[in-house]
Protein backbone atom coordinates (compact mmCIF):
# COMPACT_ATOMS: atom_id res chain seq x y z
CA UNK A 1 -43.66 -81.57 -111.13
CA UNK A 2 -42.10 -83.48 -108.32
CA UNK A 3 -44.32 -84.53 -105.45
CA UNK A 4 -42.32 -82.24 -102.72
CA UNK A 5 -42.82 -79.21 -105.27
CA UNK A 6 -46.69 -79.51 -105.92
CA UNK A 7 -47.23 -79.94 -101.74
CA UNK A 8 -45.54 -76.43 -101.38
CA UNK A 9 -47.65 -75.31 -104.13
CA UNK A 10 -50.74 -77.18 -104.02
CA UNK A 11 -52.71 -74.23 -101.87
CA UNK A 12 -51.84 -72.08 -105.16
CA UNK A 13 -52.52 -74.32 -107.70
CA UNK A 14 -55.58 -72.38 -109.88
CA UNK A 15 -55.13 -68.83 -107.59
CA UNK A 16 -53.14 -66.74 -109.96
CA UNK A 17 -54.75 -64.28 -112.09
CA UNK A 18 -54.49 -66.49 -115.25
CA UNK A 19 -56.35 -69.44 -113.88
CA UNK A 20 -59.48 -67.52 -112.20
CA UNK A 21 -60.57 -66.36 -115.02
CA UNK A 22 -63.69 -67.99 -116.56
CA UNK A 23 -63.40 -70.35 -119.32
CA UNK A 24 -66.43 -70.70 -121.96
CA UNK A 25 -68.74 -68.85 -119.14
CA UNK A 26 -67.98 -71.17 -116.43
CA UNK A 27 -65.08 -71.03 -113.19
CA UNK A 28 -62.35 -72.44 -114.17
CA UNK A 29 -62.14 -75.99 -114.14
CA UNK A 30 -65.83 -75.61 -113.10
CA UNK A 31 -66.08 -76.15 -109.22
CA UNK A 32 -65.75 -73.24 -107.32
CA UNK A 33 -62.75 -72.36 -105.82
CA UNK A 34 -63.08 -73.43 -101.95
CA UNK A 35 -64.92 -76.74 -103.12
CA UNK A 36 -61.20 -76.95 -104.92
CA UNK A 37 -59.39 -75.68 -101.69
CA UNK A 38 -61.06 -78.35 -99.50
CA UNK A 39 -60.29 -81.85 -102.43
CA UNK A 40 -56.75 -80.38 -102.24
CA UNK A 41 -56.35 -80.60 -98.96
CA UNK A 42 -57.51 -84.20 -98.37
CA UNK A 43 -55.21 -84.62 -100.70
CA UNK A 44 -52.62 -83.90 -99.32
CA UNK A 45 -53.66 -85.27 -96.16
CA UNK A 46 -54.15 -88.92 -98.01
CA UNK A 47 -50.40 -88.30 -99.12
CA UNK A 48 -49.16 -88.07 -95.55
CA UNK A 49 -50.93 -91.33 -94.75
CA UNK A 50 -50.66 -93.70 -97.47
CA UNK A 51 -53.76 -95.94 -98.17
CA UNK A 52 -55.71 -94.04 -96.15
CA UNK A 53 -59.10 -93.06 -96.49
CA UNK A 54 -59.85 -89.32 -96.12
CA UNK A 55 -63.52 -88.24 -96.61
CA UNK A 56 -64.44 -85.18 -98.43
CA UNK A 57 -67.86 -83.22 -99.69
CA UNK A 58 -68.37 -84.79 -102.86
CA UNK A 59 -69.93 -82.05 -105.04
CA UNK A 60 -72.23 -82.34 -107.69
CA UNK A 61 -71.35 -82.70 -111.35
CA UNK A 62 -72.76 -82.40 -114.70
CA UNK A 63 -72.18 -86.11 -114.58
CA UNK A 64 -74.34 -89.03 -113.10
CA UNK A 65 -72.54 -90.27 -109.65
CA UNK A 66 -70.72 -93.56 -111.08
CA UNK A 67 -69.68 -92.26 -114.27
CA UNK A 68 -66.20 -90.60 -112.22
CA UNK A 69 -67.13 -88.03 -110.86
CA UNK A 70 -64.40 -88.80 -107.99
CA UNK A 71 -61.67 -89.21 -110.15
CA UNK A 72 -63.18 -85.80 -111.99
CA UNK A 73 -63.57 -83.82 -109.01
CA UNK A 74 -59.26 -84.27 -108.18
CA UNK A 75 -58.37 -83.67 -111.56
CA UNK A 76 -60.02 -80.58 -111.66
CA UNK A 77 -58.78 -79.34 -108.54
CA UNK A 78 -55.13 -80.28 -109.35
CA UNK A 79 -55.25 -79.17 -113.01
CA UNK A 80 -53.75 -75.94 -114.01
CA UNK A 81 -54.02 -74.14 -117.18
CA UNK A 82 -49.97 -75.09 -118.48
CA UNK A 83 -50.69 -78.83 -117.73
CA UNK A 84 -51.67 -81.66 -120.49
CA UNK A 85 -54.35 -83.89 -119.80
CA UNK A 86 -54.89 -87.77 -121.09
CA UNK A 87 -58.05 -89.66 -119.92
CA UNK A 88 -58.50 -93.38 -120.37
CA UNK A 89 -61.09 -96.19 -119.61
CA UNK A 90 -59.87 -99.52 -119.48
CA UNK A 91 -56.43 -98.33 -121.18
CA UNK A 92 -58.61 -96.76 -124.45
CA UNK A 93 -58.48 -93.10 -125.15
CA UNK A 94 -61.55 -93.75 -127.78
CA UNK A 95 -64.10 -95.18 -125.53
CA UNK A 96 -67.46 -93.20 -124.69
CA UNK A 97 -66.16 -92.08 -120.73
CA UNK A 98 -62.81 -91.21 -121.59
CA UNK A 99 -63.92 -88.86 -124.35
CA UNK A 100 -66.66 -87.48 -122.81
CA UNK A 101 -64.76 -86.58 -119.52
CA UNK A 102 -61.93 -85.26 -122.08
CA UNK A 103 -64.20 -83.00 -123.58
CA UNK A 104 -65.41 -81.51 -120.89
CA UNK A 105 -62.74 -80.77 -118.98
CA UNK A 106 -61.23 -79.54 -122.00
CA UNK A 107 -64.17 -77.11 -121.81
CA UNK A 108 -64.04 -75.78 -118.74
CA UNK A 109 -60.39 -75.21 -118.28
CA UNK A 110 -58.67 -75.17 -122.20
CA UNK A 111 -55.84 -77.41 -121.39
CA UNK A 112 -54.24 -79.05 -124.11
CA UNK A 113 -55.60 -82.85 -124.05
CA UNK A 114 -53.17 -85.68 -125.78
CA UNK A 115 -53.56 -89.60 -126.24
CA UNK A 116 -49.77 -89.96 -125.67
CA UNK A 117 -48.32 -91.24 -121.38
CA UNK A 118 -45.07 -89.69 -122.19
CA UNK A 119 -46.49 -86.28 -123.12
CA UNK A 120 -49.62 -85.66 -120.02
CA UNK A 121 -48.57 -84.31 -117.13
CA UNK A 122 -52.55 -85.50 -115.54
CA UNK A 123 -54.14 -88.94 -116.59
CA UNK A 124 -57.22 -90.03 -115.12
CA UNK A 125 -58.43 -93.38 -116.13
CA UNK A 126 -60.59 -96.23 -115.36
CA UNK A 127 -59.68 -99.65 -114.78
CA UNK A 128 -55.85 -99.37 -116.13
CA UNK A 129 -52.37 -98.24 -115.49
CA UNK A 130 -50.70 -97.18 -118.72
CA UNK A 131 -48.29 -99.68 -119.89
CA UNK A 132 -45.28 -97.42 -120.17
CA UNK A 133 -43.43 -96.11 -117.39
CA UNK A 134 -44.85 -92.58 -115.80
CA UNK A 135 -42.21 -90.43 -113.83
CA UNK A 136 -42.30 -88.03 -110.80
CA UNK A 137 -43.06 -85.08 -113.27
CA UNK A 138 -46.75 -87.08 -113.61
CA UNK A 139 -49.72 -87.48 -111.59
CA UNK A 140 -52.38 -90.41 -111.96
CA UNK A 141 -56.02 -89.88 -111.34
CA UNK A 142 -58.09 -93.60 -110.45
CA UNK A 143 -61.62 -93.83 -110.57
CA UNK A 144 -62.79 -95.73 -107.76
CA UNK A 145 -66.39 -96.99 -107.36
CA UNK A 146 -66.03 -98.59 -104.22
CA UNK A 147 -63.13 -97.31 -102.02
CA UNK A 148 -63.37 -99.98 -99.06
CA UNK A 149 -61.88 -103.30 -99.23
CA UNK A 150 -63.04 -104.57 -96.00
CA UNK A 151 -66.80 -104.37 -97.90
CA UNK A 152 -66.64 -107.91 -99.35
CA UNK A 153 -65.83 -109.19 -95.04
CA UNK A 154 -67.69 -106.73 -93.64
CA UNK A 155 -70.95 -104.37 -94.67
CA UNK A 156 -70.68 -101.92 -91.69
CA UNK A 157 -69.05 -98.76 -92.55
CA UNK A 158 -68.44 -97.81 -88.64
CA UNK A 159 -67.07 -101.25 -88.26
CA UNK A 160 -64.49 -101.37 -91.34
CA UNK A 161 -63.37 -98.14 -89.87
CA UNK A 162 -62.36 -99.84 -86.78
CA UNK A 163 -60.79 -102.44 -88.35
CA UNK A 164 -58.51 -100.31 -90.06
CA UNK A 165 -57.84 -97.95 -87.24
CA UNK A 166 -56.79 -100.97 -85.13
CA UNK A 167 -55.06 -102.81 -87.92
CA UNK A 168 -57.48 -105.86 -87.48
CA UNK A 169 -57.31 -107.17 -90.90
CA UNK A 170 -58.21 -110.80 -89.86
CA UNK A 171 -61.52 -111.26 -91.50
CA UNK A 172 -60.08 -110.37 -94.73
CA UNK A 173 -56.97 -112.79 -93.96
CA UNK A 174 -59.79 -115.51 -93.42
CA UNK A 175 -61.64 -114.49 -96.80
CA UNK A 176 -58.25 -115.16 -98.80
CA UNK A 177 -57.30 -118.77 -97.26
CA UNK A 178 -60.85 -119.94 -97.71
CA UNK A 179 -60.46 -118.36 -101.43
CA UNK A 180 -57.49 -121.10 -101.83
CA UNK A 181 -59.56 -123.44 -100.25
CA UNK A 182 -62.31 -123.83 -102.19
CA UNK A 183 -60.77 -122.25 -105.71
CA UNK A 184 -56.74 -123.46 -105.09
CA UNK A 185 -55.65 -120.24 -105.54
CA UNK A 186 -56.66 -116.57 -104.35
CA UNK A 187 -59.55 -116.16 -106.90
CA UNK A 188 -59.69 -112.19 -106.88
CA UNK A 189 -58.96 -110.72 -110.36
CA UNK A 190 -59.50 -106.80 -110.44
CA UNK A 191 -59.88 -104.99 -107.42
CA UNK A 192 -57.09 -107.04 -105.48
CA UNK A 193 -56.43 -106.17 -102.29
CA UNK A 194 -52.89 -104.66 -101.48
CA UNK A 195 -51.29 -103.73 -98.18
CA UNK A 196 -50.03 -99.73 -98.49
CA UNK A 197 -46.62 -98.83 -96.47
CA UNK A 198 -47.37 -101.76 -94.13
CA UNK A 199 -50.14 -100.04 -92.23
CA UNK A 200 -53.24 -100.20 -94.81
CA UNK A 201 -54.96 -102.77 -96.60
CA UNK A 202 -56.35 -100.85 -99.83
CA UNK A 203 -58.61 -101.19 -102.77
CA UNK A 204 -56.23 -100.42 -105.68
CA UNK A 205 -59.83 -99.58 -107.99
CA UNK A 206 -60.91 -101.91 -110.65
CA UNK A 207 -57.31 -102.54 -111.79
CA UNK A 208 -56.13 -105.97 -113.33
CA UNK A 209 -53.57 -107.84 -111.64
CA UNK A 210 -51.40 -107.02 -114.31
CA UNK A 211 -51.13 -103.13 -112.93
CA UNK A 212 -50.54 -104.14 -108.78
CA UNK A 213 -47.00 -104.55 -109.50
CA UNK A 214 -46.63 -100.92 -110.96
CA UNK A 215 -47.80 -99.18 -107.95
CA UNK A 216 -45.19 -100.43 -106.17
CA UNK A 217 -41.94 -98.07 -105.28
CA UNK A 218 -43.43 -95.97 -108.33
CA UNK A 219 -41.97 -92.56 -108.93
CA UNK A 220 -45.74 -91.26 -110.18
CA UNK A 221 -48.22 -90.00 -107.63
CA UNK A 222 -51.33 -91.99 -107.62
CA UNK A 223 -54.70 -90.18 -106.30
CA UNK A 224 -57.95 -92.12 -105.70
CA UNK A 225 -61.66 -90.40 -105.67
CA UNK A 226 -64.89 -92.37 -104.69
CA UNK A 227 -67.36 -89.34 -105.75
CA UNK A 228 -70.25 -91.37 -104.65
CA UNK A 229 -68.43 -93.18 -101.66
CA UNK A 230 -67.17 -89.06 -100.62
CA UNK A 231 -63.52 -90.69 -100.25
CA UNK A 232 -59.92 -89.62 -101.53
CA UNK A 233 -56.70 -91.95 -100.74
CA UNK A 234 -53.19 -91.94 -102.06
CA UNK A 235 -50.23 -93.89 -102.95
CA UNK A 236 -47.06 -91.53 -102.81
CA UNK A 237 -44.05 -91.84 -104.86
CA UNK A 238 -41.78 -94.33 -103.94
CA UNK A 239 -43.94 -96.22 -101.55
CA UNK A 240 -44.04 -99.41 -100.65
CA UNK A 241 -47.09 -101.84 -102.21
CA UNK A 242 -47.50 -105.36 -101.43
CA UNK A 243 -50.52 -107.38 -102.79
CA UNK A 244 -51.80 -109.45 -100.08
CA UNK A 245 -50.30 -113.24 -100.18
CA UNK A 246 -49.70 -115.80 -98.47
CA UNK A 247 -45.49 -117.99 -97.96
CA UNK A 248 -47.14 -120.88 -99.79
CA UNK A 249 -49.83 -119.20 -102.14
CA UNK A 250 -48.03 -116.39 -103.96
CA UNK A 251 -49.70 -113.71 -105.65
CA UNK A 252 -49.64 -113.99 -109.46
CA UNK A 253 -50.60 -111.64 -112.91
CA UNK A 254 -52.63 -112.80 -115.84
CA UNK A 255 -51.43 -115.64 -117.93
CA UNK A 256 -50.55 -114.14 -121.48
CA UNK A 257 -47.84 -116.60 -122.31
CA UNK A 258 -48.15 -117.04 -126.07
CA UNK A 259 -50.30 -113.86 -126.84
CA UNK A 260 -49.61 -111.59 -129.47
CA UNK A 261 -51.43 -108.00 -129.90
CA UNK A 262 -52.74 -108.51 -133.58
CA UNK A 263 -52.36 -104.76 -134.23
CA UNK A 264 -48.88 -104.65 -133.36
CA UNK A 265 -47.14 -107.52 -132.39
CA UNK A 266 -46.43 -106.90 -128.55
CA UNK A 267 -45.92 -109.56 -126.17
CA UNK A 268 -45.57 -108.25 -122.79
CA UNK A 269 -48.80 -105.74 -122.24
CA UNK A 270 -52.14 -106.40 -120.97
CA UNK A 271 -54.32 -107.88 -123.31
CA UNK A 272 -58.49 -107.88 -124.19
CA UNK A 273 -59.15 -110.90 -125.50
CA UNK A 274 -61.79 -110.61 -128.50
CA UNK A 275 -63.46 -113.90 -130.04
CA UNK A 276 -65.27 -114.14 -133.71
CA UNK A 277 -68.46 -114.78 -133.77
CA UNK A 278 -68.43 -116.18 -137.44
CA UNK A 279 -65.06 -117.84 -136.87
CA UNK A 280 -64.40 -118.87 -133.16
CA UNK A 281 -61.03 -117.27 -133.62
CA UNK A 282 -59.27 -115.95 -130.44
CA UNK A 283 -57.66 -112.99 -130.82
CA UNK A 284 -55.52 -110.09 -128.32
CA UNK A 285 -55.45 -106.66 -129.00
CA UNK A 286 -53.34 -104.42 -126.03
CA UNK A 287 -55.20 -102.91 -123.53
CA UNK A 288 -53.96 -99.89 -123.60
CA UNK A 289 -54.03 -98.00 -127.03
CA UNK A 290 -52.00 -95.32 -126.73
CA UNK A 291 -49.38 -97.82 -126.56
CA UNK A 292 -50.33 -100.36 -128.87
CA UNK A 293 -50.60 -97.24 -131.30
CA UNK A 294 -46.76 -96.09 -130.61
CA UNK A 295 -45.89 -98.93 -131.19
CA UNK A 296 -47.30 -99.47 -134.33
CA UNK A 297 -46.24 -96.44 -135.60
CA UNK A 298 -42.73 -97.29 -134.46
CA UNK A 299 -43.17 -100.79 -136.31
CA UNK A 300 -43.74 -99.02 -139.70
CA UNK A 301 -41.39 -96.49 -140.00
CA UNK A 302 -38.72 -99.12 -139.14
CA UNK A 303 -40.32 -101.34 -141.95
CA UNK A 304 -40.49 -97.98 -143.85
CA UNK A 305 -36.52 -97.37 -143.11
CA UNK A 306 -35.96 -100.95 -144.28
CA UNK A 307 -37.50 -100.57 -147.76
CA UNK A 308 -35.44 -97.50 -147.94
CA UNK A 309 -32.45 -99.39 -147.99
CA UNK A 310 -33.35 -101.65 -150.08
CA UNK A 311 -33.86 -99.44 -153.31
């Protein structure tokens, strides 16, 4: 659904006949339906004003505040019953939080749930931006655990408020240069700071450098909920992202020059770098393994088609 479409239709996203009714006993997608009204919109007021921070009453969840119950709370105010849902932690659909979150939104609203980027139409994750490229008809859901990226230069929440209301993104300016002072470089790995349509300096989540650059003039809508922090911001399609850098100190993505995924054989994606205990061996597997799957399954059947022809 493009982003113009689901603003028109946001308000009746969940209100037809179809969608109210209960699912397995419970509302469906489990929060009650002006709880839902209110997350949607703050949304859309985050989408008018990229990289801002909109506050919102964080309700309470079958799941422990830190576990993504942000993240959780949009998804199932956006989710409808015809949409197809992929959740992710750190790029795995296997892991303990994706499958858990999986399952239960599964169980309170019956969507279809898939481990395939091309195929969901709503992906929350943790941590990662899938490796291949979303579209406009996609929305992606971040779990944030700490929205504010004026925290690390400044503790006061009524003060980093100010600073981004007046644009008075010195301190952080300062933190950077003496980053290259003492380290040569801008030390920050996940969590890097970005500036959001020129106005906002934003906390992109837990994110690897690798995923800054894909935020950047994407054509996917990217929502952000701090369930314990009780903030939502956004990054609409097509919107300009800059990580923060300086002329002479350029911002950079992880070094995989070399790496191979030893499942199947990619070059270019994000890696987690494993090490054998028994052997000392260093070894990268892809990040993300919906991918890495695809693209194992493409390797074989072309390996497959090539055996063909030779009998």
């Amino acid at each position: 659904m493009k982003l113009k479409e689901w603003m028109n239709t946001t308000e009746h996203r969940g209100q037809n006949t179809e969608v109210r009714q209960k699912h397995n006993g419970y509302n469906f997608a489990f929060i009650d339906e002006g709880a839902k009204r209110e997350i949607r919109r703050k949304i859309l007021k985050a989408v008018a004003i990229p990289g801002y921070q909109v506050p919102f009453g964080s309700r309470e969840l079958p799941i422990a505040r830190g576990w993504g119950t942000g993240g959780i709370q949009i998804t199932l105010s956006i989710i409808g019953p015809d949409d197809t849902l992929k959740v992710i932690d750190q790029g795995c659909d296997g892991s303990v939080n994706a499958v858990n979150i999986k399952k239960f939104v599964s169980a309170v609203t019956g969507v279809k749930a898939t481990t395939d980027t091309k195929e969901a139409t709503v992906i929350q994750t943790r941590h990662r931006i899938p490796e291949e490229k979303m579209t406009e008809e996609q929305i992606l859901v971040l779990q944030v655990p700490y929205p504010e990226a004026l925290r690390t230069v400044e503790p006061s929440e009524m003060e980093t408020r100010r600073m981004h209301g007046e644009a008075d993104y010195s301190r952080m300016w300062l933190y950077l240069y003496e980053d290259i002072v003492k380290f040569k470089e801008i030390s920050i790995g996940a969590r890097y700071p970005v500036m959001v349509n020129g106005r906002y300096i934003m906390d992109p989540s837990p994110i690897p450098r690798w995923d800054i650059q894909k935020l950047n003039m994407a054509e996917t809508l990217y929502l952000f909920g701090a369930g314990r922090e009780k903030r939502i911001y956004a990054i609409p399609p097509y919107t300009k992202v800059e990580p923060l850098e300086f002329e002479d100190s350029k911002f950079r993505v992880e070094d995989f020059k070399g790496a191979v995924c030893v499942r199947c054989g990619s070059t270019d994606t994000f890696f987690d770098e494993i090490i054998d205990d028994a052997t000392g061996r260093r070894m990268y597997f892809c990040s993300d393994t919906g991918h890495c799957d695809k693209a194992l399954e493409s390797k074989s059947r072309e390996l497959k088609t090539e055996a063909d022809q030779c009998q």
